[in-house]
C-alpha atoms as a PDB file:
ATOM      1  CA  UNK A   1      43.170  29.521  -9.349  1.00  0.00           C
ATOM      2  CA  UNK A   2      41.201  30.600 -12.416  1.00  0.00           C
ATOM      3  CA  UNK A   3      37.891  31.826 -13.087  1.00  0.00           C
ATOM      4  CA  UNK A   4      37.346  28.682 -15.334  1.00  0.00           C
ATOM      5  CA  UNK A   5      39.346  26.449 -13.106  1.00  0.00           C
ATOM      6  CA  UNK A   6      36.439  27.657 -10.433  1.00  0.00           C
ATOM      7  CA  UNK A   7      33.822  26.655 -12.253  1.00  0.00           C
ATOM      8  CA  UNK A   8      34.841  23.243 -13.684  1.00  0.00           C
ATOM      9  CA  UNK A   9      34.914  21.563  -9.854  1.00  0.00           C
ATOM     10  CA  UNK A  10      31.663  23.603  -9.103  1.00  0.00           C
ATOM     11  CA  UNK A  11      30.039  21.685 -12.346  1.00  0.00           C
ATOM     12  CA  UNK A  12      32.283  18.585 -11.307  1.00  0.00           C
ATOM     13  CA  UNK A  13      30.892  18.142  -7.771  1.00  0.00           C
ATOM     14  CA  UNK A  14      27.105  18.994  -8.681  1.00  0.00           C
ATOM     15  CA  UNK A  15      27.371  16.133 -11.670  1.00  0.00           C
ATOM     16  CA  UNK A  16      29.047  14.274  -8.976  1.00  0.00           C
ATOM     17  CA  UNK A  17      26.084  14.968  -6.183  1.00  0.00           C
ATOM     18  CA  UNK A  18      23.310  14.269  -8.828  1.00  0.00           C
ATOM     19  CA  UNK A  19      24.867  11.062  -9.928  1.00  0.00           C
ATOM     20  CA  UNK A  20      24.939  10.043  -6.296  1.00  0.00           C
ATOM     21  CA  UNK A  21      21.167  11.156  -5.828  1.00  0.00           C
ATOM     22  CA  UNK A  22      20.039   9.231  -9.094  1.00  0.00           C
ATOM     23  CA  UNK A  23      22.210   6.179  -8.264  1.00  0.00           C
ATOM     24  CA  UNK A  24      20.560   6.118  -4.397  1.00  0.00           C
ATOM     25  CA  UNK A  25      16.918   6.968  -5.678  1.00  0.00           C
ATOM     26  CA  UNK A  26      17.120   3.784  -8.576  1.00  0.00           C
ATOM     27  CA  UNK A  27      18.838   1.583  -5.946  1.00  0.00           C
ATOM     28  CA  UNK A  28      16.110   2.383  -3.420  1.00  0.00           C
ATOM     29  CA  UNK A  29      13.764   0.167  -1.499  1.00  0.00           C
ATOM     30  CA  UNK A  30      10.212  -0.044  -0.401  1.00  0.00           C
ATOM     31  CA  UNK A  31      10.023   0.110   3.017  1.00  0.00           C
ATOM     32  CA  UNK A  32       9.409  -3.595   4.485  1.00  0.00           C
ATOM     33  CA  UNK A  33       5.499  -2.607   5.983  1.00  0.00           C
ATOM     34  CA  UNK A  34       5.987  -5.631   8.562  1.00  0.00           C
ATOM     35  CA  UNK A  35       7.702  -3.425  10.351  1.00  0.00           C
ATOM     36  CA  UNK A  36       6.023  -0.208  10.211  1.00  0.00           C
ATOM     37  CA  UNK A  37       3.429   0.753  12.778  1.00  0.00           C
ATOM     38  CA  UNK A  38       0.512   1.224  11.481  1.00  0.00           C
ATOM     39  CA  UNK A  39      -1.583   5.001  11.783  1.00  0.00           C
ATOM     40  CA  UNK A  40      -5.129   3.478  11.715  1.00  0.00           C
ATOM     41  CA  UNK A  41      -6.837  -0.021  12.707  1.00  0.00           C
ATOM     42  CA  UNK A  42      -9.779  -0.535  11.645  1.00  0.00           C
ATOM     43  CA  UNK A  43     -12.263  -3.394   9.867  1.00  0.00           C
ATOM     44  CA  UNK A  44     -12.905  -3.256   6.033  1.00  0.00           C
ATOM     45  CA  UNK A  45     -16.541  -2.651   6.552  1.00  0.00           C
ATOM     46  CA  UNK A  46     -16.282   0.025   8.686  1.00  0.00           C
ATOM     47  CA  UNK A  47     -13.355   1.255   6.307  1.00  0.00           C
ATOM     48  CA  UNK A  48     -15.641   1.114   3.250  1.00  0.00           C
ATOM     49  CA  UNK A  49     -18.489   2.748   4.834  1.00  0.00           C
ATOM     50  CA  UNK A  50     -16.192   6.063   5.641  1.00  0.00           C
ATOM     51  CA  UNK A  51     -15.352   6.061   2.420  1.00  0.00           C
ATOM     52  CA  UNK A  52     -18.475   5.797   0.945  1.00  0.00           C
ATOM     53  CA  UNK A  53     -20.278   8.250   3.265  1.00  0.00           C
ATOM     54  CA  UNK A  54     -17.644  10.959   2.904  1.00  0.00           C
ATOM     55  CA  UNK A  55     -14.884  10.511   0.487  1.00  0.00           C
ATOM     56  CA  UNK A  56     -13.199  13.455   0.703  1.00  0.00           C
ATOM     57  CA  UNK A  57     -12.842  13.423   4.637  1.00  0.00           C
ATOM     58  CA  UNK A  58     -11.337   9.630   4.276  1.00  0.00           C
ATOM     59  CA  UNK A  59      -8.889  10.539   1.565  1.00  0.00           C
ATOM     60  CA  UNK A  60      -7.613  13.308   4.327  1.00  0.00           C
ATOM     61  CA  UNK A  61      -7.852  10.845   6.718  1.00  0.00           C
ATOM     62  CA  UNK A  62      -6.299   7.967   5.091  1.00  0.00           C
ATOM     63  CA  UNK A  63      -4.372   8.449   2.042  1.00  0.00           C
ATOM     64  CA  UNK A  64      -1.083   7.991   2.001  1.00  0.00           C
ATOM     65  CA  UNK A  65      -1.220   6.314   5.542  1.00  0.00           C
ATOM     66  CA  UNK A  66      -0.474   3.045   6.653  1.00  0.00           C
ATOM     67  CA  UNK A  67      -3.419   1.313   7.794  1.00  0.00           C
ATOM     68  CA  UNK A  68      -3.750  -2.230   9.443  1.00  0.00           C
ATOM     69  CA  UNK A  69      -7.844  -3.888   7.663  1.00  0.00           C
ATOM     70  CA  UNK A  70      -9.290  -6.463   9.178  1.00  0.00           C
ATOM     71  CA  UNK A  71     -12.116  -8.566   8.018  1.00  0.00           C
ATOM     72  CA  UNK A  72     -13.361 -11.377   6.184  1.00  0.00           C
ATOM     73  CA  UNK A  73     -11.415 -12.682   2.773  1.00  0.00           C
ATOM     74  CA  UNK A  74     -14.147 -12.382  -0.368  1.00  0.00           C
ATOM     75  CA  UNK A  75     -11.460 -13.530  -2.677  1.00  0.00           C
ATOM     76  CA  UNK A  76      -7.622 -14.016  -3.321  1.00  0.00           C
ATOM     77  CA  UNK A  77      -6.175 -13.082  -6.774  1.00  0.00           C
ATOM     78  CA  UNK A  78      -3.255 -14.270  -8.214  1.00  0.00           C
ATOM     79  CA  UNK A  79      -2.263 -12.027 -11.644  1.00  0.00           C
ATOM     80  CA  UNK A  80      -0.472 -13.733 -14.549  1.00  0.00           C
ATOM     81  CA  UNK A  81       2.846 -12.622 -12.556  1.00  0.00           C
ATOM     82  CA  UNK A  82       2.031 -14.776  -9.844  1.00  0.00           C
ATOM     83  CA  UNK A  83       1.441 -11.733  -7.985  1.00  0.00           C
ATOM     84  CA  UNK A  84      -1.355 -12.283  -5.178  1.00  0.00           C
ATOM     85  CA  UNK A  85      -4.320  -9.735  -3.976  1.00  0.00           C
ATOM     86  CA  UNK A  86      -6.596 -10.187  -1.188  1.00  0.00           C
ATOM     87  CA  UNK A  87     -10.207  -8.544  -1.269  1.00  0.00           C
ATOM     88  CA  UNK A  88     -11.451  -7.686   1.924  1.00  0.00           C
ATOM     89  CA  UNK A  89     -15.288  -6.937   3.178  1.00  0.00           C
ATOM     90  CA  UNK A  90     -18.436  -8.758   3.403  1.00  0.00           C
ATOM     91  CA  UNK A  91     -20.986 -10.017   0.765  1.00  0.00           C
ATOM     92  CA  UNK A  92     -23.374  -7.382   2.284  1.00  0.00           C
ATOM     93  CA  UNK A  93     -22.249  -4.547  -0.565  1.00  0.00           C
ATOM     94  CA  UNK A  94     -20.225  -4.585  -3.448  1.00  0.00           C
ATOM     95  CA  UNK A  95     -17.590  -2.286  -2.396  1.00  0.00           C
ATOM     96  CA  UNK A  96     -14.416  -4.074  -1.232  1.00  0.00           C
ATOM     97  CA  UNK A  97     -10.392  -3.108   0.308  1.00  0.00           C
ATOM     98  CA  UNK A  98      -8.382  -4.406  -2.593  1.00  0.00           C
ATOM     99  CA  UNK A  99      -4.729  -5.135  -0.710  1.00  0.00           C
ATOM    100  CA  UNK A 100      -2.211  -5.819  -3.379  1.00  0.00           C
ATOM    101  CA  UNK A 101       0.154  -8.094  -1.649  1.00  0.00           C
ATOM    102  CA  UNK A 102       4.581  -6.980  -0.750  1.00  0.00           C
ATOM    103  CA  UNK A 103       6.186 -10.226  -2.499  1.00  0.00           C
ATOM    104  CA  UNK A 104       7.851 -11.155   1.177  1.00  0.00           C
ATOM    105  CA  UNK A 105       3.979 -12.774   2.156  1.00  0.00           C
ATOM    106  CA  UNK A 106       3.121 -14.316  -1.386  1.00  0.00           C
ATOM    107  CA  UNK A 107       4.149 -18.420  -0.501  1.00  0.00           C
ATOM    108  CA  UNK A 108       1.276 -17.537   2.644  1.00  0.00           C
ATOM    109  CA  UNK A 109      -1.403 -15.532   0.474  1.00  0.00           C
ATOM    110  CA  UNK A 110      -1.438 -18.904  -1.570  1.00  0.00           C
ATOM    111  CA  UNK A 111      -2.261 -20.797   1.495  1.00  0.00           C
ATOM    112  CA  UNK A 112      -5.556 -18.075   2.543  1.00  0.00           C
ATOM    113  CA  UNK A 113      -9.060 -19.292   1.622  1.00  0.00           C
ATOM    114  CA  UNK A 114     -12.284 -17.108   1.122  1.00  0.00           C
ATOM    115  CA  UNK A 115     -13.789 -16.694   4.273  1.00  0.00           C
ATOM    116  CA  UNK A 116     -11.121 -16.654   6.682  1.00  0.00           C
ATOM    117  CA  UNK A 117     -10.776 -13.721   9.036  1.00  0.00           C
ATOM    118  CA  UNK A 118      -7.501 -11.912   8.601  1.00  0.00           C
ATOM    119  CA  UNK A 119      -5.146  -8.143   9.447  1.00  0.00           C
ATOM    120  CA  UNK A 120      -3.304  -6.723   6.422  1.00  0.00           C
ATOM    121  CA  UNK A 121      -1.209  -3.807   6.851  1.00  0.00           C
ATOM    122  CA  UNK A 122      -1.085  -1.445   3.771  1.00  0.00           C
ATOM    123  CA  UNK A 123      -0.789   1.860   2.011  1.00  0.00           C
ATOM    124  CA  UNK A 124      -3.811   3.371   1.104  1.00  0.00           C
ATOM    125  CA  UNK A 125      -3.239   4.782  -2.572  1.00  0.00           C
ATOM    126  CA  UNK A 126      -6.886   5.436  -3.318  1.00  0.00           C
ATOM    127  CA  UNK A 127     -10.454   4.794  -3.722  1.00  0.00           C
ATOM    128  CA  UNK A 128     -12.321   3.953  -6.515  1.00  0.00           C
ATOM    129  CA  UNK A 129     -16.025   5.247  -6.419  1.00  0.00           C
ATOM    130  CA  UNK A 130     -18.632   2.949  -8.632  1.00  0.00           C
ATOM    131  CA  UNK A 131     -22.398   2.758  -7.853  1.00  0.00           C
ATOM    132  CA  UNK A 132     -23.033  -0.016 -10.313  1.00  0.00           C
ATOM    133  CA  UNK A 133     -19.667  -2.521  -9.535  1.00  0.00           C
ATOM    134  CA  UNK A 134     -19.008  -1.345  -6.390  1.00  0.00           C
ATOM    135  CA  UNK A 135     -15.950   0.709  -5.000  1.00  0.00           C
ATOM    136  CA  UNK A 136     -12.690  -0.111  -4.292  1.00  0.00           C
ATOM    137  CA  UNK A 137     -10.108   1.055  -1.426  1.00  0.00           C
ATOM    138  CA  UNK A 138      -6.474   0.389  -2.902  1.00  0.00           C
ATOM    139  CA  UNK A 139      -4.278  -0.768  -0.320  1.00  0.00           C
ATOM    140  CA  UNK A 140      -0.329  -1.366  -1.743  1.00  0.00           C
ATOM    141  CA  UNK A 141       2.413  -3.290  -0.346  1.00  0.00           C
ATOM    142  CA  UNK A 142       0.246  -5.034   1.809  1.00  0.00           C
ATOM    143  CA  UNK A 143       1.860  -7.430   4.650  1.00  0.00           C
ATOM    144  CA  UNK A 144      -0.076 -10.224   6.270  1.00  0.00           C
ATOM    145  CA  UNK A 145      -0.565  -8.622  10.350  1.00  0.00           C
ATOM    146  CA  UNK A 146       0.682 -11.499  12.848  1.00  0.00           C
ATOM    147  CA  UNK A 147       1.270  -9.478  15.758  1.00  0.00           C
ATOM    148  CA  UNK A 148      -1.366  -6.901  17.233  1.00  0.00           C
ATOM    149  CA  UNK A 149       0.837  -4.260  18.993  1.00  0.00           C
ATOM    150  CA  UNK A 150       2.621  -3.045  15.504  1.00  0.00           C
END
């Protein structure tokens, strides 16, 4: 076999490899948090405070980890995409969890009402330090908890 023979299926099966890589990456999934055990339970005011009192120990802590809030609803959100977020913490700051909702739970975010108590599982992405507005603790693909032992 020759030289250039060689390196044509070399080149061949690396396009083929990369186009299977690319295809699986664009094709891929979020992972269905409902199912995912959370690392961390905790309330939203006792989230906020860490956060507040140390960022930089609760972003090692926290980010990028899936984390099951629980506390009071201060408002639901629904964007112009019908897309629904659920603030967390109490009226005694201005500092909130903002938990942007997974699509699966958005027909039963419609149903929640300021005030109620609730557990949402969610990826922390981030916190958002502001003295004057208060700051925010981004929570992503956020599931409604029904069941204690995940």
């Amino acid at each position: 076999m020759g030289v250039k023979k060689k390196i044509f299926i070399a080149l061949a099966i690396i396009a083929i490899a990369m186009g299977l890589y690319v295809y699986r990456e664009y094709f891929r999934k979020n992972k269905n948090l409902s199912y995912v055990k959370a690392n961390f339970k905790i309330q939203a005011n006792a989230l906020i405070k860490e956060f507040e009192e140390n960022e930089k120990n609760a972003n090692e802590k926290f980010l990028d980890k899936i984390i099951a809030v629980s506390g009071a609803i201060r408002d639901v959100i629904k964007d112009d995409k019908g897309y629904y977020s659920i603030v967390l913490g109490g009226d005694e700051n201005m500092s909130a969890v903002r938990c942007s909702m997974n699509s699966i739970d958005q027909d039963e975010v419609g149903l929640l009402k300021k005030g109620n108590i609730i557990m949402i599982k969610g990826a922390c992405t981030g916190f958002n330090a502001d003295d004057l507005l208060g700051s925010d603790i981004i929570l992503n693909r956020c599931v409604i908890q029904k069941n204690d032992s995940r």
